[in-house]
PDB file of N, CA and C in Angstrom:
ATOM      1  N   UNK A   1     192.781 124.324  33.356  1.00  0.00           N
ATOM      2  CA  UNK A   1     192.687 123.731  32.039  1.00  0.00           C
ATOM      3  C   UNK A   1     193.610 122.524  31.993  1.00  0.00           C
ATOM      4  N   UNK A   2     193.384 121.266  31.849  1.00  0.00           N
ATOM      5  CA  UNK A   2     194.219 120.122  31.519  1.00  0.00           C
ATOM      6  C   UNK A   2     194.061 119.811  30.076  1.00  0.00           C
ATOM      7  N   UNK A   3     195.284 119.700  29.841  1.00  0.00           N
ATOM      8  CA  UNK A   3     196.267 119.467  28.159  1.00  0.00           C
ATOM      9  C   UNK A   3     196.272 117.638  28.240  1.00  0.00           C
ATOM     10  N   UNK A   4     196.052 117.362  27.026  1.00  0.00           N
ATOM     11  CA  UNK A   4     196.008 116.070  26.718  1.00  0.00           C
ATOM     12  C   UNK A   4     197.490 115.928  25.378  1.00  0.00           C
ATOM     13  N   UNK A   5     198.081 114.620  25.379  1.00  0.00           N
ATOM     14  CA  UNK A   5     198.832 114.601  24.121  1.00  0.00           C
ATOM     15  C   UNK A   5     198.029 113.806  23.114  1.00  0.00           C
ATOM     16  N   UNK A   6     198.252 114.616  21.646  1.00  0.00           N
ATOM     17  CA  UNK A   6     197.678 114.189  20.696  1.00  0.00           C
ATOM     18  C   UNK A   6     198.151 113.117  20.097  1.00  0.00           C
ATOM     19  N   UNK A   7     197.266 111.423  20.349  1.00  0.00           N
ATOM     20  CA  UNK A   7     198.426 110.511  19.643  1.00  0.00           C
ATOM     21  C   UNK A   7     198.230 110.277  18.205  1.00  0.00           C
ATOM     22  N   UNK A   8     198.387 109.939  17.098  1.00  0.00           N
ATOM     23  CA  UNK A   8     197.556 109.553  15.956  1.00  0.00           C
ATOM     24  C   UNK A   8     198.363 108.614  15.248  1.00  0.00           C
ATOM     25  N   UNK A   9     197.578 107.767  15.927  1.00  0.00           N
ATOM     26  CA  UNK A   9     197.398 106.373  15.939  1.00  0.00           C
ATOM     27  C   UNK A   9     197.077 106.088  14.548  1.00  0.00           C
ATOM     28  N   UNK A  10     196.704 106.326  13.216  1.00  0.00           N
ATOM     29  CA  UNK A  10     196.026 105.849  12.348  1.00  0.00           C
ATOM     30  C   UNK A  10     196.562 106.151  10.933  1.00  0.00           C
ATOM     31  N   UNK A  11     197.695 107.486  11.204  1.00  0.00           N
ATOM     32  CA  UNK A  11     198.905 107.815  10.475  1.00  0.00           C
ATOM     33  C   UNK A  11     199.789 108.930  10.895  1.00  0.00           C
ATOM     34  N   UNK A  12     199.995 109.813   9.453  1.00  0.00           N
ATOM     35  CA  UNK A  12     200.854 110.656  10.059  1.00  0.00           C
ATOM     36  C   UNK A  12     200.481 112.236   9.764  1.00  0.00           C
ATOM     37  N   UNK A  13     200.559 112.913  10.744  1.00  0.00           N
ATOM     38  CA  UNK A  13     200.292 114.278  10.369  1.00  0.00           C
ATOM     39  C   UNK A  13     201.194 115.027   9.665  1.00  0.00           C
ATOM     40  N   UNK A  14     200.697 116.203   9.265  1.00  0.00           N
ATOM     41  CA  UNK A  14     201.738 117.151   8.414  1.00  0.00           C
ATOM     42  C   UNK A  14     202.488 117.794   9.580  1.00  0.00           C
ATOM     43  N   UNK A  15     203.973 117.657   9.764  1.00  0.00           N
ATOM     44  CA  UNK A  15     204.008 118.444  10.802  1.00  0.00           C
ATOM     45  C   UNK A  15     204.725 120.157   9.989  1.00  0.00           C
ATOM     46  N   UNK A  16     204.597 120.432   8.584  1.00  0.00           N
ATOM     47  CA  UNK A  16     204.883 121.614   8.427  1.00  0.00           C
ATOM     48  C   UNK A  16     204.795 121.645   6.700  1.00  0.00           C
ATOM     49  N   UNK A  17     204.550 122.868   6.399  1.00  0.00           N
ATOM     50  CA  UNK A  17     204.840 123.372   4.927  1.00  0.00           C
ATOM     51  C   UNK A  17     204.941 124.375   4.312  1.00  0.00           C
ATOM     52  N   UNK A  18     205.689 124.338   3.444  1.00  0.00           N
ATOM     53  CA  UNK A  18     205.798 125.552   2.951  1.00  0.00           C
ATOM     54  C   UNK A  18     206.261 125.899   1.187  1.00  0.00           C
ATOM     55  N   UNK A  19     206.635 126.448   0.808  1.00  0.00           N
ATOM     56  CA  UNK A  19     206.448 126.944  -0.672  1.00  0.00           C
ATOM     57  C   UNK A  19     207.956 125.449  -1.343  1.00  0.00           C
ATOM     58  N   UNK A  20     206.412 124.730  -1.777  1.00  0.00           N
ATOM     59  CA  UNK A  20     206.710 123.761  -2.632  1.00  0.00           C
ATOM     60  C   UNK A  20     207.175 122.345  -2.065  1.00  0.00           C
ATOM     61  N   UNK A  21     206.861 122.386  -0.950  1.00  0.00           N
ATOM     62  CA  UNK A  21     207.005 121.225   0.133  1.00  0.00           C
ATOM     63  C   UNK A  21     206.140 121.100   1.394  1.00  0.00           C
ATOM     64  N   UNK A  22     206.354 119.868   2.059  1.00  0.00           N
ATOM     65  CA  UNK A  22     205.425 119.337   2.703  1.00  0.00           C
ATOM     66  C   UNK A  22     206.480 118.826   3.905  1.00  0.00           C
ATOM     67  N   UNK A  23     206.457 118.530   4.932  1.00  0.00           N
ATOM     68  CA  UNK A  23     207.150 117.655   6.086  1.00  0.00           C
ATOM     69  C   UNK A  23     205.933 117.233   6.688  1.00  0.00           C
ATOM     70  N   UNK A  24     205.978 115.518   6.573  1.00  0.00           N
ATOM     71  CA  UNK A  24     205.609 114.336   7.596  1.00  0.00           C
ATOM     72  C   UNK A  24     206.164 113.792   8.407  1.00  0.00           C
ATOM     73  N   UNK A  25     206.092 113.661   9.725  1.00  0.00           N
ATOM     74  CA  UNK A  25     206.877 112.761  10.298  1.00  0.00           C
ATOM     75  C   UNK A  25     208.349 113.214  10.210  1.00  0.00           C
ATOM     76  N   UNK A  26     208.835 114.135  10.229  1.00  0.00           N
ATOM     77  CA  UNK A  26     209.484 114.582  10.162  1.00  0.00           C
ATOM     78  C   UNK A  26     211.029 114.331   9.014  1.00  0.00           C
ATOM     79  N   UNK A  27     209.940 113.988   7.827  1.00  0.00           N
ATOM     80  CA  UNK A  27     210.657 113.705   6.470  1.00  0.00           C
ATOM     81  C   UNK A  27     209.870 114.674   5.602  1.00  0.00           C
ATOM     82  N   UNK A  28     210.880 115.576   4.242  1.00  0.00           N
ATOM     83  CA  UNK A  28     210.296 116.457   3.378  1.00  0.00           C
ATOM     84  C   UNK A  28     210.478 116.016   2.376  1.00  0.00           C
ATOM     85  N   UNK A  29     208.769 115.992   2.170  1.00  0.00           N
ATOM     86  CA  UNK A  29     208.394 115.822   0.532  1.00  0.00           C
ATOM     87  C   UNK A  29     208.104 116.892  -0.355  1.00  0.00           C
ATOM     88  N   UNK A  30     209.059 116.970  -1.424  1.00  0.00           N
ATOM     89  CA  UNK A  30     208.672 117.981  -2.060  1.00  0.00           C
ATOM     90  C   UNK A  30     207.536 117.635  -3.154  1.00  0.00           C
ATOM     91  N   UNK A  31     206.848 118.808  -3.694  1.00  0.00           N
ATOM     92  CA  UNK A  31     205.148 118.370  -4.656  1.00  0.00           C
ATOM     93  C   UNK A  31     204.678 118.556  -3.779  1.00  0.00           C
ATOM     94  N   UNK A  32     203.067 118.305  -5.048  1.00  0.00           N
ATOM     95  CA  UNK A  32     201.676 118.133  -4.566  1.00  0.00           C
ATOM     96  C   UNK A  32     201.916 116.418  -3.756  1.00  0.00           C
ATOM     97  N   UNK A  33     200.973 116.281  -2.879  1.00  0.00           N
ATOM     98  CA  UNK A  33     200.749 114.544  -2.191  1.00  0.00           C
ATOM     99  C   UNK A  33     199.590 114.267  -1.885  1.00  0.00           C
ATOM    100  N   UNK A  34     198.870 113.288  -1.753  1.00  0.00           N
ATOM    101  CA  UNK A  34     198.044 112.158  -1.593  1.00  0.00           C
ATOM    102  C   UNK A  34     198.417 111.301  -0.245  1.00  0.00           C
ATOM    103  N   UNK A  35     197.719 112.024   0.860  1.00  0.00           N
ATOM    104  CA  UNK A  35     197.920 111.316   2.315  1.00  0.00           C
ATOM    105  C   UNK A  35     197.138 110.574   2.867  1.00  0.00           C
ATOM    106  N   UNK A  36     196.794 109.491   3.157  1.00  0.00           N
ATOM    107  CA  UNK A  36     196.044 108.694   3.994  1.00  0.00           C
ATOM    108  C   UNK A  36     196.543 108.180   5.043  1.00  0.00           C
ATOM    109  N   UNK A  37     195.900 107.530   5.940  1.00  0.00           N
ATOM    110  CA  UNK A  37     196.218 106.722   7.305  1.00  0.00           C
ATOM    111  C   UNK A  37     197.012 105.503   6.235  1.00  0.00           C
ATOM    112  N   UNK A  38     197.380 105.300   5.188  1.00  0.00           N
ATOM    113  CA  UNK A  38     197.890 103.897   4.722  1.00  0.00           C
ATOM    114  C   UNK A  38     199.217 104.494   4.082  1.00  0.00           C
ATOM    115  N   UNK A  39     199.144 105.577   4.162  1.00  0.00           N
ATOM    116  CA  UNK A  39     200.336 106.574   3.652  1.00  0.00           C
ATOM    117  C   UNK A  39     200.233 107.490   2.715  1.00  0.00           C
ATOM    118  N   UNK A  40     201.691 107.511   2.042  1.00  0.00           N
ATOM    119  CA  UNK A  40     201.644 109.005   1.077  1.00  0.00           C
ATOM    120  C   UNK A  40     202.069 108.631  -0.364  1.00  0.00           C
ATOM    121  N   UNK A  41     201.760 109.599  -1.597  1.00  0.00           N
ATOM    122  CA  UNK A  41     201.954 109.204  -2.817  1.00  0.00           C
ATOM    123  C   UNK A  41     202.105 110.816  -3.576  1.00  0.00           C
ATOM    124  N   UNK A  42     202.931 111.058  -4.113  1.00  0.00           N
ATOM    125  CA  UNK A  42     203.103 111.776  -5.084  1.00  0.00           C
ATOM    126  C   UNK A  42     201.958 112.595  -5.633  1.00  0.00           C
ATOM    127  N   UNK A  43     201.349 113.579  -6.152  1.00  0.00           N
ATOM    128  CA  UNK A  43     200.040 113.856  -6.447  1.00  0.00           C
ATOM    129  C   UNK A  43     200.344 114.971  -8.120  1.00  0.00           C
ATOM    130  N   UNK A  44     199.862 114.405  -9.011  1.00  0.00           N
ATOM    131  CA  UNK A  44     199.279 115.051 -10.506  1.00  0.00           C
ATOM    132  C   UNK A  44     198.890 116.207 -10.548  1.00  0.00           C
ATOM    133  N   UNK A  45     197.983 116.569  -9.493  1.00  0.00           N
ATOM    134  CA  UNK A  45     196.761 117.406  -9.306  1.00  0.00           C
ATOM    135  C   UNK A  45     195.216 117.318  -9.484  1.00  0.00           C
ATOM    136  N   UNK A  46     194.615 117.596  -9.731  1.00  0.00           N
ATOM    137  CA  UNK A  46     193.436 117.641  -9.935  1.00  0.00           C
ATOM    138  C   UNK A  46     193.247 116.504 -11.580  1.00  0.00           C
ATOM    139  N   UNK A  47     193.845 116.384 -11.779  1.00  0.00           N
ATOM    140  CA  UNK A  47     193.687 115.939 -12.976  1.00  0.00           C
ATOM    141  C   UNK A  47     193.629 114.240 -12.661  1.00  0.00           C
ATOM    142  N   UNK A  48     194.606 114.178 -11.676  1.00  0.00           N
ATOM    143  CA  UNK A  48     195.140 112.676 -11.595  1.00  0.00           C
ATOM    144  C   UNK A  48     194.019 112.470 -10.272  1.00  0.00           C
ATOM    145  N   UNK A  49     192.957 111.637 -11.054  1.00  0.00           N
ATOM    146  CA  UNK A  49     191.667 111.215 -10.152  1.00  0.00           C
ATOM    147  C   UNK A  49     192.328 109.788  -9.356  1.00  0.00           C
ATOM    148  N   UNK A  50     192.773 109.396 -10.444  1.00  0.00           N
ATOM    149  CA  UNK A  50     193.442 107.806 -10.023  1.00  0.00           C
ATOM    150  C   UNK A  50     194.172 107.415  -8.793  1.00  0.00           C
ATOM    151  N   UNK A  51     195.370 108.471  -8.292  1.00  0.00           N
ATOM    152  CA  UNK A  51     196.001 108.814  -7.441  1.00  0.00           C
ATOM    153  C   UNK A  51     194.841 108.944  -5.885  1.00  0.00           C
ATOM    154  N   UNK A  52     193.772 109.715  -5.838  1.00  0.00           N
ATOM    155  CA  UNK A  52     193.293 109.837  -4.860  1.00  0.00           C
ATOM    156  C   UNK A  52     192.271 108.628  -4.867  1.00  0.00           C
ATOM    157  N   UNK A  53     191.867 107.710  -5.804  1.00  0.00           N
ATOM    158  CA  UNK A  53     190.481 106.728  -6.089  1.00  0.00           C
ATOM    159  C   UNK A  53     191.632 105.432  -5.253  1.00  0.00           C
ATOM    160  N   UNK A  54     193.092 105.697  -5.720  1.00  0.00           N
ATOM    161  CA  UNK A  54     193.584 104.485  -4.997  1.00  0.00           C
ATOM    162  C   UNK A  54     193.613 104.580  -3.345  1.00  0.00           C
ATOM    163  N   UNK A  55     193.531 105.141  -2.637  1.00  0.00           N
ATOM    164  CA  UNK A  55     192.977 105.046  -1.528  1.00  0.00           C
ATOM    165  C   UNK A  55     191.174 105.039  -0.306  1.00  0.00           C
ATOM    166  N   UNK A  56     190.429 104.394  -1.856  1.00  0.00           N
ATOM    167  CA  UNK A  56     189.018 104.438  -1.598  1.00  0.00           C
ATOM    168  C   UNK A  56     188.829 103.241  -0.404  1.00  0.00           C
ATOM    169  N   UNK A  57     190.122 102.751  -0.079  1.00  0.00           N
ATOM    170  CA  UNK A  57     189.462 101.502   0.493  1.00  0.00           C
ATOM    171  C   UNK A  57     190.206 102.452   2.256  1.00  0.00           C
ATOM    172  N   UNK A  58     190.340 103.297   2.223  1.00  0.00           N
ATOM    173  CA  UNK A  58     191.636 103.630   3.530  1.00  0.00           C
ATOM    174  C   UNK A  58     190.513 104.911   4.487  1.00  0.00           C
ATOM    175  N   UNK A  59     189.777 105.549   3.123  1.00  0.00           N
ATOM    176  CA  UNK A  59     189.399 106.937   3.872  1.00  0.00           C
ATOM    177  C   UNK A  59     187.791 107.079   3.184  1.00  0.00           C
ATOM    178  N   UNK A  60     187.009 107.767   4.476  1.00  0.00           N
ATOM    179  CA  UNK A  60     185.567 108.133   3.937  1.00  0.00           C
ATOM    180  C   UNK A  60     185.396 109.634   3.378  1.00  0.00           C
ATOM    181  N   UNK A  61     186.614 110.375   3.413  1.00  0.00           N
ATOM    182  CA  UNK A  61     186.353 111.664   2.368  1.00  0.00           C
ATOM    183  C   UNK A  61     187.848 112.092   2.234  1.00  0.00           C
ATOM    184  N   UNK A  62     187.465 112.978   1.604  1.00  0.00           N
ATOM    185  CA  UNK A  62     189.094 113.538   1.635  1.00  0.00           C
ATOM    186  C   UNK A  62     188.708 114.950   1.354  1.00  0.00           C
ATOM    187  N   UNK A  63     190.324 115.782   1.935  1.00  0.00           N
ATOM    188  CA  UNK A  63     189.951 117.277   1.777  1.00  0.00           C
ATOM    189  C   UNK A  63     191.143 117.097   0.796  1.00  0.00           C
ATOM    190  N   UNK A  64     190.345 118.149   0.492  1.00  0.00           N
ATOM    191  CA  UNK A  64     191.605 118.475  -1.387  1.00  0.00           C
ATOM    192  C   UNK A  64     191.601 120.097  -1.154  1.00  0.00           C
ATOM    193  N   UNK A  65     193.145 120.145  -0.685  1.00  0.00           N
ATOM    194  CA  UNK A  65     193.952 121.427  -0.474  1.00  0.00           C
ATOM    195  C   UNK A  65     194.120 121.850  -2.100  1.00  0.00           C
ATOM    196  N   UNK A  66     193.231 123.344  -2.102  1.00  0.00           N
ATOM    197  CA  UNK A  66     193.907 123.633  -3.660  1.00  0.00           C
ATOM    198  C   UNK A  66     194.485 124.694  -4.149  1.00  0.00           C
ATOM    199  N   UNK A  67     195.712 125.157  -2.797  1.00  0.00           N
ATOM    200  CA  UNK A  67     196.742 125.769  -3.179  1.00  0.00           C
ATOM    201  C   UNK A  67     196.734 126.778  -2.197  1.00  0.00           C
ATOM    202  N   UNK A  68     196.822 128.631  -2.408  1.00  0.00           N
ATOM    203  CA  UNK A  68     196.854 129.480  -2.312  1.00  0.00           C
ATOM    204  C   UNK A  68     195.537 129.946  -1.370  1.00  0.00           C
ATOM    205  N   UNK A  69     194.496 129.342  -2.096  1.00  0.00           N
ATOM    206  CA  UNK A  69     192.866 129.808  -1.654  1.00  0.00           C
ATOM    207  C   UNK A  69     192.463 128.539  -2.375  1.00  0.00           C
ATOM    208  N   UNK A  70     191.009 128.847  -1.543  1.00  0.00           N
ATOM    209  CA  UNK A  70     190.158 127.885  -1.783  1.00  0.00           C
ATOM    210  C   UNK A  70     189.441 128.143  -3.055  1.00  0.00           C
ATOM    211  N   UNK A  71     189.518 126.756  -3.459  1.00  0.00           N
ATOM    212  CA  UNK A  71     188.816 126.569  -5.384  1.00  0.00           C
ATOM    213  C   UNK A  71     187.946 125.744  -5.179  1.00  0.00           C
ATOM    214  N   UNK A  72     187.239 125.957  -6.147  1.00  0.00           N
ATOM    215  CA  UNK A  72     186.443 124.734  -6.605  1.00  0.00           C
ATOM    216  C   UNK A  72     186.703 123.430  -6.872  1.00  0.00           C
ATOM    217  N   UNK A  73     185.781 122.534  -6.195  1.00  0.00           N
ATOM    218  CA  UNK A  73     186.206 121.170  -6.813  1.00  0.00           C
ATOM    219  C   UNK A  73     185.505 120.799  -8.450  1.00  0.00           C
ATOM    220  N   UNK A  74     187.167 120.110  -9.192  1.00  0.00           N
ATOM    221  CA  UNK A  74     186.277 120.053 -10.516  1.00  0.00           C
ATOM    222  C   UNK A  74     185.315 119.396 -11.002  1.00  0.00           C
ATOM    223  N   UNK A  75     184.491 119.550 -11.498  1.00  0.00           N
ATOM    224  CA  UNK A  75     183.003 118.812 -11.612  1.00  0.00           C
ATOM    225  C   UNK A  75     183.677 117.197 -12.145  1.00  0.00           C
ATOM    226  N   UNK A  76     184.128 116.871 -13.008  1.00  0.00           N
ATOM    227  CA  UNK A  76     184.811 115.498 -13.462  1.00  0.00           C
ATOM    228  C   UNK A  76     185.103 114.827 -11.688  1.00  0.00           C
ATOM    229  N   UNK A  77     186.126 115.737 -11.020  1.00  0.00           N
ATOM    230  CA  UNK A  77     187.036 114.731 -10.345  1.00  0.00           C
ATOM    231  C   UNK A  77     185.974 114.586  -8.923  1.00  0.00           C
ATOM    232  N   UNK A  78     185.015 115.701  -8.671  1.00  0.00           N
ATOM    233  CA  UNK A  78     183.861 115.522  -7.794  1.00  0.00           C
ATOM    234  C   UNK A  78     183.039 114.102  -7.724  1.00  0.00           C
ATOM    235  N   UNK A  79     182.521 114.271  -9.477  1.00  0.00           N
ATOM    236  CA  UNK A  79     181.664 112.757 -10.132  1.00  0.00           C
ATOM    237  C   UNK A  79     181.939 111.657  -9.310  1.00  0.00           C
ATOM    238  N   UNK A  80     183.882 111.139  -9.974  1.00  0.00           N
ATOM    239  CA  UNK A  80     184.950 110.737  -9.852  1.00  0.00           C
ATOM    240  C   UNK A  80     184.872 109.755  -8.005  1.00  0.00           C
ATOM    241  N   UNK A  81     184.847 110.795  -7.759  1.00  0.00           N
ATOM    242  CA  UNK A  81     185.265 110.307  -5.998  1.00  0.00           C
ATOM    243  C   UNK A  81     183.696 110.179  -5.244  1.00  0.00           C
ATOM    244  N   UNK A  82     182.674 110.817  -5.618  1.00  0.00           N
ATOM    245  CA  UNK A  82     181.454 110.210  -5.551  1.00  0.00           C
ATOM    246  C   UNK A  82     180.424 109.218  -5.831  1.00  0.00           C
ATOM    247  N   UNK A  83     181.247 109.000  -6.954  1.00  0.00           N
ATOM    248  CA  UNK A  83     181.118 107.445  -7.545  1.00  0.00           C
ATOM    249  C   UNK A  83     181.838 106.222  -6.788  1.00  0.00           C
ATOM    250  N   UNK A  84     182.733 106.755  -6.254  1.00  0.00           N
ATOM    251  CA  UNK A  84     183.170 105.751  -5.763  1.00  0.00           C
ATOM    252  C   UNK A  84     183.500 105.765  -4.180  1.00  0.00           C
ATOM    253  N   UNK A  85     182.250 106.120  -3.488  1.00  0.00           N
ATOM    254  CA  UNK A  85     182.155 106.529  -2.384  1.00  0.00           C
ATOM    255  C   UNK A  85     183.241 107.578  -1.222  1.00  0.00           C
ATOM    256  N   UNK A  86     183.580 108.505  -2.163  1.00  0.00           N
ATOM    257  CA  UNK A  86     184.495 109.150  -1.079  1.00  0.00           C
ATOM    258  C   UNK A  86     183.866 110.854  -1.400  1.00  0.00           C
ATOM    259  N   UNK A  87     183.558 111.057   0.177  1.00  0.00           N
ATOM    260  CA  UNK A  87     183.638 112.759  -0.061  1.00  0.00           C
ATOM    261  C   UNK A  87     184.150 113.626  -0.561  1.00  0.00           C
ATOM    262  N   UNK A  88     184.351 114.865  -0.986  1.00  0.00           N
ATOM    263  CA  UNK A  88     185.200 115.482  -1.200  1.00  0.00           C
ATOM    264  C   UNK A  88     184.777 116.990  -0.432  1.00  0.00           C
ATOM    265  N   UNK A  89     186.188 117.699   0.454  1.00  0.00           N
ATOM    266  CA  UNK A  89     185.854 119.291   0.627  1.00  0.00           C
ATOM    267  C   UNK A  89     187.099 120.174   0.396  1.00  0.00           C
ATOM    268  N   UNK A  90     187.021 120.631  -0.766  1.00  0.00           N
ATOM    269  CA  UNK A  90     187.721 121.722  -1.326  1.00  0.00           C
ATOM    270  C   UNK A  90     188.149 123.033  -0.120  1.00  0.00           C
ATOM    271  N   UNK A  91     189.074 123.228   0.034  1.00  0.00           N
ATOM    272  CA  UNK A  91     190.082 124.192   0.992  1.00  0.00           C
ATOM    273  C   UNK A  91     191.385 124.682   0.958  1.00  0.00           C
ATOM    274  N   UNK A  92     191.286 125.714   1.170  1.00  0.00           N
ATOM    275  CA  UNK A  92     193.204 126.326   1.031  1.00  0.00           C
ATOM    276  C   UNK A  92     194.167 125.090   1.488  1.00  0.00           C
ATOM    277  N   UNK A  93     195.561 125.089   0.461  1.00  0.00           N
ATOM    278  CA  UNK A  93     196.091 123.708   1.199  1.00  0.00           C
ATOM    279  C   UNK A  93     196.493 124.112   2.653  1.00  0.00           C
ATOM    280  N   UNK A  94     196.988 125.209   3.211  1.00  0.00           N
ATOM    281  CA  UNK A  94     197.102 125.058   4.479  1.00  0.00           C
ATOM    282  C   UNK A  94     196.156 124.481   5.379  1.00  0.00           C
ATOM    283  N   UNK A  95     195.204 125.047   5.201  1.00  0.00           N
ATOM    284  CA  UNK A  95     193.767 124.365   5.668  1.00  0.00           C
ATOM    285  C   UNK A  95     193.554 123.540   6.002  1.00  0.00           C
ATOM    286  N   UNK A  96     193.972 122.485   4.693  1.00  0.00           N
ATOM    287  CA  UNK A  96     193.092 121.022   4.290  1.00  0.00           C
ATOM    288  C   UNK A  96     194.338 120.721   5.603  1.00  0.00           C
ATOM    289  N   UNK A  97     195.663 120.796   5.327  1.00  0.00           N
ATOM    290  CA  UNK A  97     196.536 120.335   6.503  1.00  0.00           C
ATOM    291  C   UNK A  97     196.259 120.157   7.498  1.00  0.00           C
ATOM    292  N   UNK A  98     195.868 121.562   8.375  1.00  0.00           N
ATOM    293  CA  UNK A  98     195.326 121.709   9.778  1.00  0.00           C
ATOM    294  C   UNK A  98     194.376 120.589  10.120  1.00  0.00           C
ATOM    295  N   UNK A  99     193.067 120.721   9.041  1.00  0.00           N
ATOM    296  CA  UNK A  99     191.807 119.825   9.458  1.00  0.00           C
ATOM    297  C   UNK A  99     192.707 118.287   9.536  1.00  0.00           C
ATOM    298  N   UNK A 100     193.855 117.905   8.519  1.00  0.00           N
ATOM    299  CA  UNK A 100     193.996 116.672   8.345  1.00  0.00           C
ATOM    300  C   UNK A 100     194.365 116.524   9.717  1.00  0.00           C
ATOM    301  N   UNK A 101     195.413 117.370  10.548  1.00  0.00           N
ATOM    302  CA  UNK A 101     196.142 116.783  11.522  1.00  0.00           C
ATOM    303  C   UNK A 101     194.665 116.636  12.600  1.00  0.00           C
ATOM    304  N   UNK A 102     193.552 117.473  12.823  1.00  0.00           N
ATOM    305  CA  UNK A 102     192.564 117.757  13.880  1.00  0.00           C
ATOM    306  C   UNK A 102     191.747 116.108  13.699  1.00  0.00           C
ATOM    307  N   UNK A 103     191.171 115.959  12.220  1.00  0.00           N
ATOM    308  CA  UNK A 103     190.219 115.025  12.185  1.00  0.00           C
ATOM    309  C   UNK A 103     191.210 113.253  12.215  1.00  0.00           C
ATOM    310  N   UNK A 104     192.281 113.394  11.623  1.00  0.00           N
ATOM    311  CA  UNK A 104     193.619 111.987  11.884  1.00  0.00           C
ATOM    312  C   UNK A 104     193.918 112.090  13.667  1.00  0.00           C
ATOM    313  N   UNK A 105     194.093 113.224  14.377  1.00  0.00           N
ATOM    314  CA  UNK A 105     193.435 113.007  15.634  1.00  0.00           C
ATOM    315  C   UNK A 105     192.635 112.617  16.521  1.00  0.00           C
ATOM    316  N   UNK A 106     191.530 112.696  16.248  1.00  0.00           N
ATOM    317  CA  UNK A 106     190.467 112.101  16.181  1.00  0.00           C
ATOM    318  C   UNK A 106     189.675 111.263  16.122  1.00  0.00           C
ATOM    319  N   UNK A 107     191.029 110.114  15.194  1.00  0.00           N
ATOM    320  CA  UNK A 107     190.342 108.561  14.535  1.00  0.00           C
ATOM    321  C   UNK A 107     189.993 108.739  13.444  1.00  0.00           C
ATOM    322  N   UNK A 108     189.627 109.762  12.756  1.00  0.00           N
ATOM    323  CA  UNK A 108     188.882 109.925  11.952  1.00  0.00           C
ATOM    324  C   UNK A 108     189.538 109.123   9.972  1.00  0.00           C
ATOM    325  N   UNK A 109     188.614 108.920   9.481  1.00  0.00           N
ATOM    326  CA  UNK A 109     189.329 107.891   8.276  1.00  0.00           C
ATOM    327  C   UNK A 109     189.415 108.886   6.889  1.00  0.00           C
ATOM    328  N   UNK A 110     190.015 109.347   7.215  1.00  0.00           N
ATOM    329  CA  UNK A 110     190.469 110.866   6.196  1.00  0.00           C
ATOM    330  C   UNK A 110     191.697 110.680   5.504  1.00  0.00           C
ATOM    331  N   UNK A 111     191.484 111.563   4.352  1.00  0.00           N
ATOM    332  CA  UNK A 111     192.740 111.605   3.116  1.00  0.00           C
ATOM    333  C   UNK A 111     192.722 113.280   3.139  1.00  0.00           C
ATOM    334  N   UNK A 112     193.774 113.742   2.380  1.00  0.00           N
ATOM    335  CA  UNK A 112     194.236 114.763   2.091  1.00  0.00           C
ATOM    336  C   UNK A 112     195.009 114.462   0.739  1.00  0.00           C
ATOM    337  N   UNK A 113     194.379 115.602  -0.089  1.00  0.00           N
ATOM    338  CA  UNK A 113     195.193 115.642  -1.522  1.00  0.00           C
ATOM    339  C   UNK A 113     195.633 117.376  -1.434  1.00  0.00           C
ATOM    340  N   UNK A 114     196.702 117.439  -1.437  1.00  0.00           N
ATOM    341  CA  UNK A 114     197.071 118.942  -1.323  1.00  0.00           C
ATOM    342  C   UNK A 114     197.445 119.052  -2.469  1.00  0.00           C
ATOM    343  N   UNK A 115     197.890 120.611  -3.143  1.00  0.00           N
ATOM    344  CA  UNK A 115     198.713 120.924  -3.867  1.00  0.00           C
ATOM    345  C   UNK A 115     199.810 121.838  -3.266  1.00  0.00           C
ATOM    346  N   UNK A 116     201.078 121.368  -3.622  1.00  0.00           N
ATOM    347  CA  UNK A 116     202.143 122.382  -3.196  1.00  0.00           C
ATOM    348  C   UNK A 116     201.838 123.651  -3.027  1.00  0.00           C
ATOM    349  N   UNK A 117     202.020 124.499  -2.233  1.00  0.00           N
ATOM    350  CA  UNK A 117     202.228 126.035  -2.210  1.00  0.00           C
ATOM    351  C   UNK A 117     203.341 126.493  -2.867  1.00  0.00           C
TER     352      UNK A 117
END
C-alpha cells in the first residue's frame, strides 16, 4: 500500500473540534463558522443566510454541519443559497468537517457552515 501526503492547496482544514470550538490551522475558534478556501467568518446560524451568500463567489456548495445530528435544511435558507447558485447538504457538524477536510483535498470548491458542538 503506498501513502500519499494530503496537500490542500485551496485552504484550510479543520484540524479538530470539540464542545464549542473549532481548530484550523492550528488556531481555535470558538462558535459556530463559515469556512471557505477564501477563509473563515464567525457564523449566526441558520438564520444568518448572509454570512454563508458572502462566499457565493469562493464555493459551488456548501455542507452545513447542524450540530449534534443531522437536521434539516431550513426551507428559507435552502431557497436562499439556491437562488444564488450554491448547493446545500445538511450533516452532523462532525461530519460536515470530515467531508470538508476529504473534498478541500481534493480541489474541490467547498464551504462549510458548522454549528458549534
Amino acid at each position: 500500500m503506498e501513502f500519499s501526503e494530503v496537500s490542500y492547496e485551496q485552504g484550510t482544514p479543520f484540524d479538530s473540534y470539540g464542545p464549542g470550538f473549532f481548530r484550523l490551522g492550528g488556531t481555535v475558534y470558538e462558535g459556530s463558522l463559515v469556512v471557505s478556501p477564501a477563509g473563515l467568518k464567525p457564523w449566526g446560524g441558520p438564520e444568518d443566510a448572509e454570512t454563508i451568500l458572502s462566499m457565493v463567489a469562493d464555493v459551488d456548495f456548501v455542507l452545513l454541519g447542524t450540530g449534534e445530528t443531522m437536521q434539516p435544511v431550513p426551507a428559507g435558507l435552502r431557497a436562499m443559497l439556491e437562488a444564488a447558485g450554491i448547493g446545500v447538504e445538511p450533516m452532523a457538524t462532525a461530519t460536515a468537517c470530515r467531508t470538508f477536510n476529504v473534498l478541500l483535498g481534493e480541489g474541490r470548491r467547498v464551504g462549510a457552515a458548522v454549528l458549534a458542538l
